[in-house]
C-alpha atoms as a PDB file:
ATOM      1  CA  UNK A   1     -23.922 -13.824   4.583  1.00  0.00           C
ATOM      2  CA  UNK A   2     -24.181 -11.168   6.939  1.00  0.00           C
ATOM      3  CA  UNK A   3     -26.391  -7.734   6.774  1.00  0.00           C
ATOM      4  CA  UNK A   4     -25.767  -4.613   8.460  1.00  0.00           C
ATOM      5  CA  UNK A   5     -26.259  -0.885   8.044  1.00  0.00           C
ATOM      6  CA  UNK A   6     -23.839   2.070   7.419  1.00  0.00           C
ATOM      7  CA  UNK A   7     -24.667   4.629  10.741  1.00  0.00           C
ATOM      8  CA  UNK A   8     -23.449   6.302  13.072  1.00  0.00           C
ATOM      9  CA  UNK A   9     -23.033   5.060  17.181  1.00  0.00           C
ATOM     10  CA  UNK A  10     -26.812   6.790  18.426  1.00  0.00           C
ATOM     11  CA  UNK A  11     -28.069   4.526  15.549  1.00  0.00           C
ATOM     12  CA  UNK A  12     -26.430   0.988  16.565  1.00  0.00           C
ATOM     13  CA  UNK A  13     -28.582   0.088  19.324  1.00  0.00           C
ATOM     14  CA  UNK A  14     -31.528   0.155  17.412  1.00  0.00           C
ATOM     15  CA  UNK A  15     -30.810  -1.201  14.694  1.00  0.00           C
ATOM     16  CA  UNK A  16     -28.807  -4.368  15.893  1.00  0.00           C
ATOM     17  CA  UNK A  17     -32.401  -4.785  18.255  1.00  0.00           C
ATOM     18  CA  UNK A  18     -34.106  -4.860  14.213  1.00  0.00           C
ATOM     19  CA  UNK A  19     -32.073  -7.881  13.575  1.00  0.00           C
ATOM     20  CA  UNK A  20     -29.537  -7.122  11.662  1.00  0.00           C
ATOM     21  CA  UNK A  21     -26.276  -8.665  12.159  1.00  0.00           C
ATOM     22  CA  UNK A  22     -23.702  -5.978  12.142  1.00  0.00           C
ATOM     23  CA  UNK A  23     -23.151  -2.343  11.672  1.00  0.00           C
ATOM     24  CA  UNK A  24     -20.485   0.011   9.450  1.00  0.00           C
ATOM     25  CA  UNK A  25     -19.406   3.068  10.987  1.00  0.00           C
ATOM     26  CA  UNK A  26     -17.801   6.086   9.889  1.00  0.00           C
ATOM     27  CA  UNK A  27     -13.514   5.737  10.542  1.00  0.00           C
ATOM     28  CA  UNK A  28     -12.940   9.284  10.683  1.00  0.00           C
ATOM     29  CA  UNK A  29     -15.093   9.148  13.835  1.00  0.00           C
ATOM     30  CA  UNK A  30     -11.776   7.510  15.134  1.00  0.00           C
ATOM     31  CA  UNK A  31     -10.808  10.480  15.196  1.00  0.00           C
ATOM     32  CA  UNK A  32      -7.358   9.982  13.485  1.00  0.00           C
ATOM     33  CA  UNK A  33      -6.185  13.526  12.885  1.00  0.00           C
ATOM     34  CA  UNK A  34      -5.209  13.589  16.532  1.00  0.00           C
ATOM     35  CA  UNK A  35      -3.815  11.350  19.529  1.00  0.00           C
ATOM     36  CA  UNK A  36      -6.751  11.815  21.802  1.00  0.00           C
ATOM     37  CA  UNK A  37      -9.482   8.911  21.076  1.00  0.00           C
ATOM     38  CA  UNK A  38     -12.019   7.394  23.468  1.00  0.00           C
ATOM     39  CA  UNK A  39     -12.840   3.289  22.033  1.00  0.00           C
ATOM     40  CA  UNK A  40     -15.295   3.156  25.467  1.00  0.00           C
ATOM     41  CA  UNK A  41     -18.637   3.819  23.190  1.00  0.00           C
ATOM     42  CA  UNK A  42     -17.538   1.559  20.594  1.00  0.00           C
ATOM     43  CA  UNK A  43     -16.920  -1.305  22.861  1.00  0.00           C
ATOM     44  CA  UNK A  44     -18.828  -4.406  22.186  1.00  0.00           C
ATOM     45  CA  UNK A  45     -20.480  -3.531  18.939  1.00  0.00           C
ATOM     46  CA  UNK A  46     -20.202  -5.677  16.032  1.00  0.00           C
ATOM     47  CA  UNK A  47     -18.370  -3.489  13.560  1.00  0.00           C
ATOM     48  CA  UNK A  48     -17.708  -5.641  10.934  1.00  0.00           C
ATOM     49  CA  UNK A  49     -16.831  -2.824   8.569  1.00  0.00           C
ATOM     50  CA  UNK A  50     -15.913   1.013   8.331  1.00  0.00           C
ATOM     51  CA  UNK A  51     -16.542   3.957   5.424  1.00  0.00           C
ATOM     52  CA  UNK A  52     -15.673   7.570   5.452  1.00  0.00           C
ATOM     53  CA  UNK A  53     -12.007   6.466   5.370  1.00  0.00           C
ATOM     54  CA  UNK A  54     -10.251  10.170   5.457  1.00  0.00           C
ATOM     55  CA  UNK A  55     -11.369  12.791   7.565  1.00  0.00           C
ATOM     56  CA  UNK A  56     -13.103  15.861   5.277  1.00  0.00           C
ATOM     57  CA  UNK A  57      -9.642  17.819   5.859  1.00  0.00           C
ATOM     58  CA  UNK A  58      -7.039  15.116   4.322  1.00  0.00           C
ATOM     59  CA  UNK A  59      -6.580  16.032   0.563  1.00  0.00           C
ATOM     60  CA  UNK A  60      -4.687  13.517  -1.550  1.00  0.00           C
ATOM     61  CA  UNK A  61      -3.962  15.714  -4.508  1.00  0.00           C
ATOM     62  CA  UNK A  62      -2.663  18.817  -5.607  1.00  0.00           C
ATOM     63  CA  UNK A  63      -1.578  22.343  -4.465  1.00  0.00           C
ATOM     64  CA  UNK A  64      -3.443  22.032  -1.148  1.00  0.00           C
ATOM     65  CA  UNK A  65      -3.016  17.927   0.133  1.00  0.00           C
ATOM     66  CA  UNK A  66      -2.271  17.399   3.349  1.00  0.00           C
ATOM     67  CA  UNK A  67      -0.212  14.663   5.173  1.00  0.00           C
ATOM     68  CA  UNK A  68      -2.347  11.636   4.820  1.00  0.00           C
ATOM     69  CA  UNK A  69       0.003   8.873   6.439  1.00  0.00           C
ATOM     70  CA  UNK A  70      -0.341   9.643   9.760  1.00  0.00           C
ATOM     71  CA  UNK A  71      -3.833   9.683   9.867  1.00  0.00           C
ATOM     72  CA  UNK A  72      -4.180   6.889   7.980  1.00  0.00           C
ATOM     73  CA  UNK A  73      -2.196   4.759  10.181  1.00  0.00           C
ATOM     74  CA  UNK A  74      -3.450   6.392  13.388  1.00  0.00           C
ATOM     75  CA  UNK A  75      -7.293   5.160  11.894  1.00  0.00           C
ATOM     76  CA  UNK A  76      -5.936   1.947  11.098  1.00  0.00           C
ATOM     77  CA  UNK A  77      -4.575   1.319  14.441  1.00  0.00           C
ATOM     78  CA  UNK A  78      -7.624   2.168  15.828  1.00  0.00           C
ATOM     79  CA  UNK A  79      -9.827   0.146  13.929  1.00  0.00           C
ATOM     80  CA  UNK A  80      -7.777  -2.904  14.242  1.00  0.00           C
ATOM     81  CA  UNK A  81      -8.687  -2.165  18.655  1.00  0.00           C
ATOM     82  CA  UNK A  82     -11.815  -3.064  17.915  1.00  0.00           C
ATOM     83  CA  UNK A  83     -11.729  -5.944  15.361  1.00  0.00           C
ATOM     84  CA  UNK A  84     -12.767  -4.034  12.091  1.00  0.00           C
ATOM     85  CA  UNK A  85     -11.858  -6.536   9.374  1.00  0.00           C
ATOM     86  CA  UNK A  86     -12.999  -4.350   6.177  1.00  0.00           C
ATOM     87  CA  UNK A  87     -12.260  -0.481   5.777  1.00  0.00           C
ATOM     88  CA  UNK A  88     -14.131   1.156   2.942  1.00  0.00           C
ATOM     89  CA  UNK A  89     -12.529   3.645   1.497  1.00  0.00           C
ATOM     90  CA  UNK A  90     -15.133   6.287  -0.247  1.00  0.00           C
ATOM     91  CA  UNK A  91     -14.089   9.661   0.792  1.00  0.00           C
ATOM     92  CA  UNK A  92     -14.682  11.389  -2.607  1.00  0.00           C
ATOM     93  CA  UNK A  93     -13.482  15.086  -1.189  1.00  0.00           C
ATOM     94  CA  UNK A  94      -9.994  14.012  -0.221  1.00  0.00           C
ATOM     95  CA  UNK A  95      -9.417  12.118  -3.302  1.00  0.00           C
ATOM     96  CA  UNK A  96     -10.310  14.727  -5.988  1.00  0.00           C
ATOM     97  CA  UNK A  97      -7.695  15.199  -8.192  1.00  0.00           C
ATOM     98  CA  UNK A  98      -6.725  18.238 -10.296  1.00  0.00           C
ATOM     99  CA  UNK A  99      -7.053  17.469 -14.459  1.00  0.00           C
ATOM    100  CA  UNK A 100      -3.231  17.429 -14.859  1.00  0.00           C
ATOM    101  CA  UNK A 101      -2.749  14.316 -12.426  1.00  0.00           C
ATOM    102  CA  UNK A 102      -3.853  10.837 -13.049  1.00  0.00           C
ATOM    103  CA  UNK A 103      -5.621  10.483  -9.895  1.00  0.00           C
ATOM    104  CA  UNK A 104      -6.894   6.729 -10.850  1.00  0.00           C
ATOM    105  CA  UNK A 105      -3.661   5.709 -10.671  1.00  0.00           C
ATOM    106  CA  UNK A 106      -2.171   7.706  -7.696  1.00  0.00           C
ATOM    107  CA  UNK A 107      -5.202   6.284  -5.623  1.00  0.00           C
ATOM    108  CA  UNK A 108      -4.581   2.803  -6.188  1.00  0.00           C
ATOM    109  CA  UNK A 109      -1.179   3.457  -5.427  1.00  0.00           C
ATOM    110  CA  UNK A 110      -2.161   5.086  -2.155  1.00  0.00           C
ATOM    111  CA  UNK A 111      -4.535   2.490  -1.139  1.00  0.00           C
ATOM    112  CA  UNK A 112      -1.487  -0.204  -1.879  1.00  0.00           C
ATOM    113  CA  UNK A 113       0.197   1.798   0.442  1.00  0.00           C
ATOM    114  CA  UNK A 114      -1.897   1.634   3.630  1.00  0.00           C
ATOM    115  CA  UNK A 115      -2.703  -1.725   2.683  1.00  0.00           C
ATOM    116  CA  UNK A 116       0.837  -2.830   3.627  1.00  0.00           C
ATOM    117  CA  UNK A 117       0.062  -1.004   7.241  1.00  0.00           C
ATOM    118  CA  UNK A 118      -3.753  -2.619   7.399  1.00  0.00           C
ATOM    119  CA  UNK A 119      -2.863  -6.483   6.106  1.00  0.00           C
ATOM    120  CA  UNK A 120      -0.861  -7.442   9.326  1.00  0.00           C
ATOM    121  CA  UNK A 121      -3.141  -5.946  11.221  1.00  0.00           C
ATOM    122  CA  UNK A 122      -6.122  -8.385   9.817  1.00  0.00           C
ATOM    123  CA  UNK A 123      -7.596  -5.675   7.637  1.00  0.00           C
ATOM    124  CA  UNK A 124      -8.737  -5.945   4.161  1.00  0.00           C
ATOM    125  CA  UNK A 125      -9.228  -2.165   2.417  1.00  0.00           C
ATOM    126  CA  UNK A 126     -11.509  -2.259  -0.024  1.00  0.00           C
ATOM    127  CA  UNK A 127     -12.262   1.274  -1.440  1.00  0.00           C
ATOM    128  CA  UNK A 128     -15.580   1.877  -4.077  1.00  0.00           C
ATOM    129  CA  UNK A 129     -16.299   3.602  -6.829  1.00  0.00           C
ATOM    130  CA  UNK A 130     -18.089   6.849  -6.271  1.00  0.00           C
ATOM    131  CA  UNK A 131     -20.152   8.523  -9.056  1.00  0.00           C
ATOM    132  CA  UNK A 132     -19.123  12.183 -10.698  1.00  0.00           C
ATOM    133  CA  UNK A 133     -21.176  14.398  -8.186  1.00  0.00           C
ATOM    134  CA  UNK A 134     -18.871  13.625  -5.314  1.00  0.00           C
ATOM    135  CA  UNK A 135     -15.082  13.026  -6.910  1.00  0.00           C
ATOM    136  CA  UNK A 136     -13.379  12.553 -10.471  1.00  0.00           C
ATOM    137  CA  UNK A 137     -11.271   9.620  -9.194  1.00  0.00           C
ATOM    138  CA  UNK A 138     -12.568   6.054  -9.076  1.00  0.00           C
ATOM    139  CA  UNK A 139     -16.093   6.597 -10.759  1.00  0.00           C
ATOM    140  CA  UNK A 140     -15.547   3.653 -12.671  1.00  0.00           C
ATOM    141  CA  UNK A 141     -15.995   0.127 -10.856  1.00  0.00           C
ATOM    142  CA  UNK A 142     -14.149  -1.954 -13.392  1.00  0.00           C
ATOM    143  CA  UNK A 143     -11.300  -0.073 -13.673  1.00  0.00           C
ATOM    144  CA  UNK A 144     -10.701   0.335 -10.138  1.00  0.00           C
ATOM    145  CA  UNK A 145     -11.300  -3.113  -9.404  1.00  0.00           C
ATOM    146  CA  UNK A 146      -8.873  -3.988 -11.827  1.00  0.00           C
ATOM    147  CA  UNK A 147      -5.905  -1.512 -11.002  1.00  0.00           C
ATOM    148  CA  UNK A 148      -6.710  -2.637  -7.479  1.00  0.00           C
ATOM    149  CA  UNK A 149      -6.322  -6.299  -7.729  1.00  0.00           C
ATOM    150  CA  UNK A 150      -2.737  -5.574  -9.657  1.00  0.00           C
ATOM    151  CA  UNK A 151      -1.746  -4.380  -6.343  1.00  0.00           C
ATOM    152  CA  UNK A 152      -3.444  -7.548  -4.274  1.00  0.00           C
ATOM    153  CA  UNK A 153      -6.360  -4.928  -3.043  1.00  0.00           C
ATOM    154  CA  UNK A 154      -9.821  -5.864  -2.471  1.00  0.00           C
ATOM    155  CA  UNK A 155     -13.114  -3.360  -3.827  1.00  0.00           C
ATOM    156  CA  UNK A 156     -16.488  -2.703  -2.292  1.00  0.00           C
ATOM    157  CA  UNK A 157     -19.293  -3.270  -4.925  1.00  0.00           C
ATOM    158  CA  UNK A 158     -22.165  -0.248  -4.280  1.00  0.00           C
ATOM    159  CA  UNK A 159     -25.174  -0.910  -6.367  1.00  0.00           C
ATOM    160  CA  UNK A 160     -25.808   3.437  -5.491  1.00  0.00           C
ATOM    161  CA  UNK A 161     -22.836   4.515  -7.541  1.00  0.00           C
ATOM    162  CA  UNK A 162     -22.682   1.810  -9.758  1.00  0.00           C
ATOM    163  CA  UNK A 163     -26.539   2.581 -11.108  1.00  0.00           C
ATOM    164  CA  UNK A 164     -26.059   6.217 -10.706  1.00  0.00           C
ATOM    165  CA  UNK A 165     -22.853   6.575 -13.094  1.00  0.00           C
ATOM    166  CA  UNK A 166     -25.105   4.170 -15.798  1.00  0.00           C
ATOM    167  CA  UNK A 167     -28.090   6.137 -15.517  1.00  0.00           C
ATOM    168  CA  UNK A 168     -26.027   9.330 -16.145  1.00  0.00           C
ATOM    169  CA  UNK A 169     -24.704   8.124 -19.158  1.00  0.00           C
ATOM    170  CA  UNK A 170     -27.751   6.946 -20.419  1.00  0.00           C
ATOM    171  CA  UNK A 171     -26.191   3.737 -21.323  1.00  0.00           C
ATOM    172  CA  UNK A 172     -28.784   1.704 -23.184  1.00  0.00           C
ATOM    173  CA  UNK A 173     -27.494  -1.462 -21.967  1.00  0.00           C
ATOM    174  CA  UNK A 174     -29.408  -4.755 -20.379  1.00  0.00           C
ATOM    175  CA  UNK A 175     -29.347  -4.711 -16.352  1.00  0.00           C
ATOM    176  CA  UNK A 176     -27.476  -8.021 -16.263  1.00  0.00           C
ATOM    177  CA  UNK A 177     -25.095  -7.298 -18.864  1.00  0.00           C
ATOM    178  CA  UNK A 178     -24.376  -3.709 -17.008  1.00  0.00           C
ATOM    179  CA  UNK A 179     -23.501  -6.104 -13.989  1.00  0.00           C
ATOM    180  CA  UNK A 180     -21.523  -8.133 -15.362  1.00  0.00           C
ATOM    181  CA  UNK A 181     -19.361  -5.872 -16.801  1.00  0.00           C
ATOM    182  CA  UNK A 182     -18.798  -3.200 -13.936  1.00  0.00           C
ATOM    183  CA  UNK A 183     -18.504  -6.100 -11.509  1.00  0.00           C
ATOM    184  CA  UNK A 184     -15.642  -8.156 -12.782  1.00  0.00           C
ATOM    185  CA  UNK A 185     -15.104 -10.760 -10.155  1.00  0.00           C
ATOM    186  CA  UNK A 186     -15.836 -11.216  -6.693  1.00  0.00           C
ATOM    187  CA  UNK A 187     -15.590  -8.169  -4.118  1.00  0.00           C
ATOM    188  CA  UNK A 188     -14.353  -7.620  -0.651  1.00  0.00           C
ATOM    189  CA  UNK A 189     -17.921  -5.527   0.634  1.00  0.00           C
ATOM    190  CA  UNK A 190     -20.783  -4.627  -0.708  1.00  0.00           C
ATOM    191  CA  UNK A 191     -23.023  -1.470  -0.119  1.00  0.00           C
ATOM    192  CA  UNK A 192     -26.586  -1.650  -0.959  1.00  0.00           C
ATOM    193  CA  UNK A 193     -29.444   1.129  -1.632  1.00  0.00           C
ATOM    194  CA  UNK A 194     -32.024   1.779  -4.526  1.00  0.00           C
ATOM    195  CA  UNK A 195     -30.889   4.332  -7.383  1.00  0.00           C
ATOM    196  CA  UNK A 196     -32.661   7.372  -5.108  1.00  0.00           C
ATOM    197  CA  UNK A 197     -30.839   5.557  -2.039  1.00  0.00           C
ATOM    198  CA  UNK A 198     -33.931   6.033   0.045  1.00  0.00           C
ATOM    199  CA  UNK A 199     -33.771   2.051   0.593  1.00  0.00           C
ATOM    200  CA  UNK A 200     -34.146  -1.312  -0.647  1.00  0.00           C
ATOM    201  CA  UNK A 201     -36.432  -3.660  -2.334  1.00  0.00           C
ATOM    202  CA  UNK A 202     -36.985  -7.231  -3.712  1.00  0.00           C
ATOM    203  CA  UNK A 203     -39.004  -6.284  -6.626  1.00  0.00           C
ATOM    204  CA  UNK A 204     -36.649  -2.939  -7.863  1.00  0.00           C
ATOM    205  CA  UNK A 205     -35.220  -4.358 -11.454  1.00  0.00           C
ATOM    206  CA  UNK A 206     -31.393  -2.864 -10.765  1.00  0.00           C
ATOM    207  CA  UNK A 207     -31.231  -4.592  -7.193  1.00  0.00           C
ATOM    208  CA  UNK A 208     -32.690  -7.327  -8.398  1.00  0.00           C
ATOM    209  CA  UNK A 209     -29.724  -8.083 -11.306  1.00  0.00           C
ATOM    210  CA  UNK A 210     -27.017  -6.851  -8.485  1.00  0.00           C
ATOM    211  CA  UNK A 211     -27.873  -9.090  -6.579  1.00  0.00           C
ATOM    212  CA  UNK A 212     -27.657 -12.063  -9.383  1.00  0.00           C
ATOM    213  CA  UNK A 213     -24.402 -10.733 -10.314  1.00  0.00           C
ATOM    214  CA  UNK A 214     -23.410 -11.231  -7.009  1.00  0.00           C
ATOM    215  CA  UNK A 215     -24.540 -14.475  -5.991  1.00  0.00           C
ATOM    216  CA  UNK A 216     -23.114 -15.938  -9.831  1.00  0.00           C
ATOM    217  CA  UNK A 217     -19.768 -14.468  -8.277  1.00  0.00           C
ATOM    218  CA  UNK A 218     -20.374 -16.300  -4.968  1.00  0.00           C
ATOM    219  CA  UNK A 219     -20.347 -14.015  -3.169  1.00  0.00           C
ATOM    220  CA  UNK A 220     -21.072 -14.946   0.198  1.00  0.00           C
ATOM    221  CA  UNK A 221     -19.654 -11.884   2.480  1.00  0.00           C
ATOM    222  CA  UNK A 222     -21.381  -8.895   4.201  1.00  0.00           C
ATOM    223  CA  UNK A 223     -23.894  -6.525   2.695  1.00  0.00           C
ATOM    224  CA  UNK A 224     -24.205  -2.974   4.370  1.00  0.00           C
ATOM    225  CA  UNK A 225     -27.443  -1.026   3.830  1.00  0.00           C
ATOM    226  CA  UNK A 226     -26.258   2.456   2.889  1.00  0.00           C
ATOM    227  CA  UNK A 227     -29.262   4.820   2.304  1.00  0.00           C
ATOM    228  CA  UNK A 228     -31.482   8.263   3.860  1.00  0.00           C
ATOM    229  CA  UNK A 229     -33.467   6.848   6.806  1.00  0.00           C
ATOM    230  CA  UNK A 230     -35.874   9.099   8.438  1.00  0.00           C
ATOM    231  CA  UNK A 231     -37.170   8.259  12.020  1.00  0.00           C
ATOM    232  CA  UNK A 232     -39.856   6.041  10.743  1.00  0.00           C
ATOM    233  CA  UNK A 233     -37.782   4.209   8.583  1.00  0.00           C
ATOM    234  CA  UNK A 234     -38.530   0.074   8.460  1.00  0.00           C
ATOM    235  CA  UNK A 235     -35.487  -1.731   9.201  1.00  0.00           C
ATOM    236  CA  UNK A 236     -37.376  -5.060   9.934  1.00  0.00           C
ATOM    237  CA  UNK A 237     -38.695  -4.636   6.044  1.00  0.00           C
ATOM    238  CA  UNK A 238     -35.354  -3.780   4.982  1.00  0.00           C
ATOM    239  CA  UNK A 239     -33.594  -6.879   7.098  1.00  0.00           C
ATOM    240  CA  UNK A 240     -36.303  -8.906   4.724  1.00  0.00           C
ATOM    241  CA  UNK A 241     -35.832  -7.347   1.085  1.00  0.00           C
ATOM    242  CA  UNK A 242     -32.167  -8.045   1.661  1.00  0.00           C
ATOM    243  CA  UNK A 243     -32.621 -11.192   2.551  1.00  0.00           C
ATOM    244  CA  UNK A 244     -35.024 -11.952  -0.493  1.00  0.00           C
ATOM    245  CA  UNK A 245     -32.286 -10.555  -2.938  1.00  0.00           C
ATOM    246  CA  UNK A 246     -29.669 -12.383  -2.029  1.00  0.00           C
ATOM    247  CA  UNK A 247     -31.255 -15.725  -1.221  1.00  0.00           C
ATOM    248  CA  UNK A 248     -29.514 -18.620  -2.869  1.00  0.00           C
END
């Protein structure tokens, strides 16, 4: 298992010197709404894995979408140059869907879509669940990780949205049973962060039974710390809470 952090490129430096393994980077720094793209600064990183799939101008949906293949494929492309093997797909703007369209289902069928382009390439799209503050489509793991693997798609697992969406319903429900049921079977990524995503720890109850949902999965991929770091933020603690929750 491998442990990285979701940042951006004046971030990797230091926090590949902290010890972790790998970092995730945003694709729509790829810059895929035009031809012009400069790979030099991302040279020799270890970028085992990419979020912010569509650039804040792509819509999927309704009256105002845009074009979305291009891009897509342009990003791909690009990302496949430098040996990305996972692209998360979050990107809860361009995937808001009016009420009249069942934008569950379009997405998966989307994601299907540019899977075809990404799979010969060597990369595995996995998109997440994102909670009701940021998009209507995909707030429910289970579902999406269901409709997804109908269409031989991988998910990412992000304890964030997962906890947030329970917490919001007030769900009275036991942390491992909540686990169990929103993550179904094995995913392709995981993101990691407390419910106030201001970090991680080996003692906080919800991280504690993701984690054992997890590891009773086997899962034995890469876990990307995705939470609010200020400049005095403690990586090397971090580096070891992770560790401690998903210890075997």
């Amino acid at each position: 298992m491998k442990f990285g952090v979701c940042t951006g490129l004046e971030e990797s430096a230091k926090i590949l010197a902290s010890g972790f393994d790998y970092v995730e980077l945003g694709a729509s720094g790829f810059d895929g709404m035009t031809g012009d793209w400069d790979p030099a600064p991302y040279a020799r990183l270890p970028i085992l894995a990419t979020n912010l799939f569509f650039d804040h101008r792509i819509r999927l949906f309704g009256a105002g979408k845009t074009p979305y293949q291009e891009y897509a494929e342009r990003t791909i492309h690009r990302a496949a140059s430098l040996g990305v093997p996972v692209m998360v797909i979050g990107s809860g703007g361009p995937r808001t869907a009016p009420k009249d369209i069942d934008g569950d289902a379009r997405f998966v069928e989307i994601v299907a879509e540019l899977a075809e382009i990404a799979r010969p390439l060597g990369i595995a799209l996995a998109p997440e669940s994102l909670n009701r503050t940021e998009t209507n489509v995909g707030n429910d793991l289970r579902r999406l990780a269901l409709g997804l693997r109908d269409k031989s798609v991988g998910f990412t697992a992000d304890s964030y949205h997962i906890l947030y969406e329970w917490d919001a319903d007030g769900r009275k429900l036991w942390l491992d049973d909540l686990m169990e049921d929103e993550i179904p079977f094995a995913p392709t990524h995981v993101h990691i962060a407390d419910l106030p995503r201001s970090g991680v720890s080996a003692e906080d109850a919800m991280l504690v039974a993701f984690a054992a949902r997890l590891r009773e999965l086997e899962y034995d991929g890469n876990v990307s710390l995705e939470c609010s770091r200020g400049s005095d933020f403690d990586y090397g603690s971090a580096l070891e809470a992770l560790k401690s929750l998903f210890a075997f």
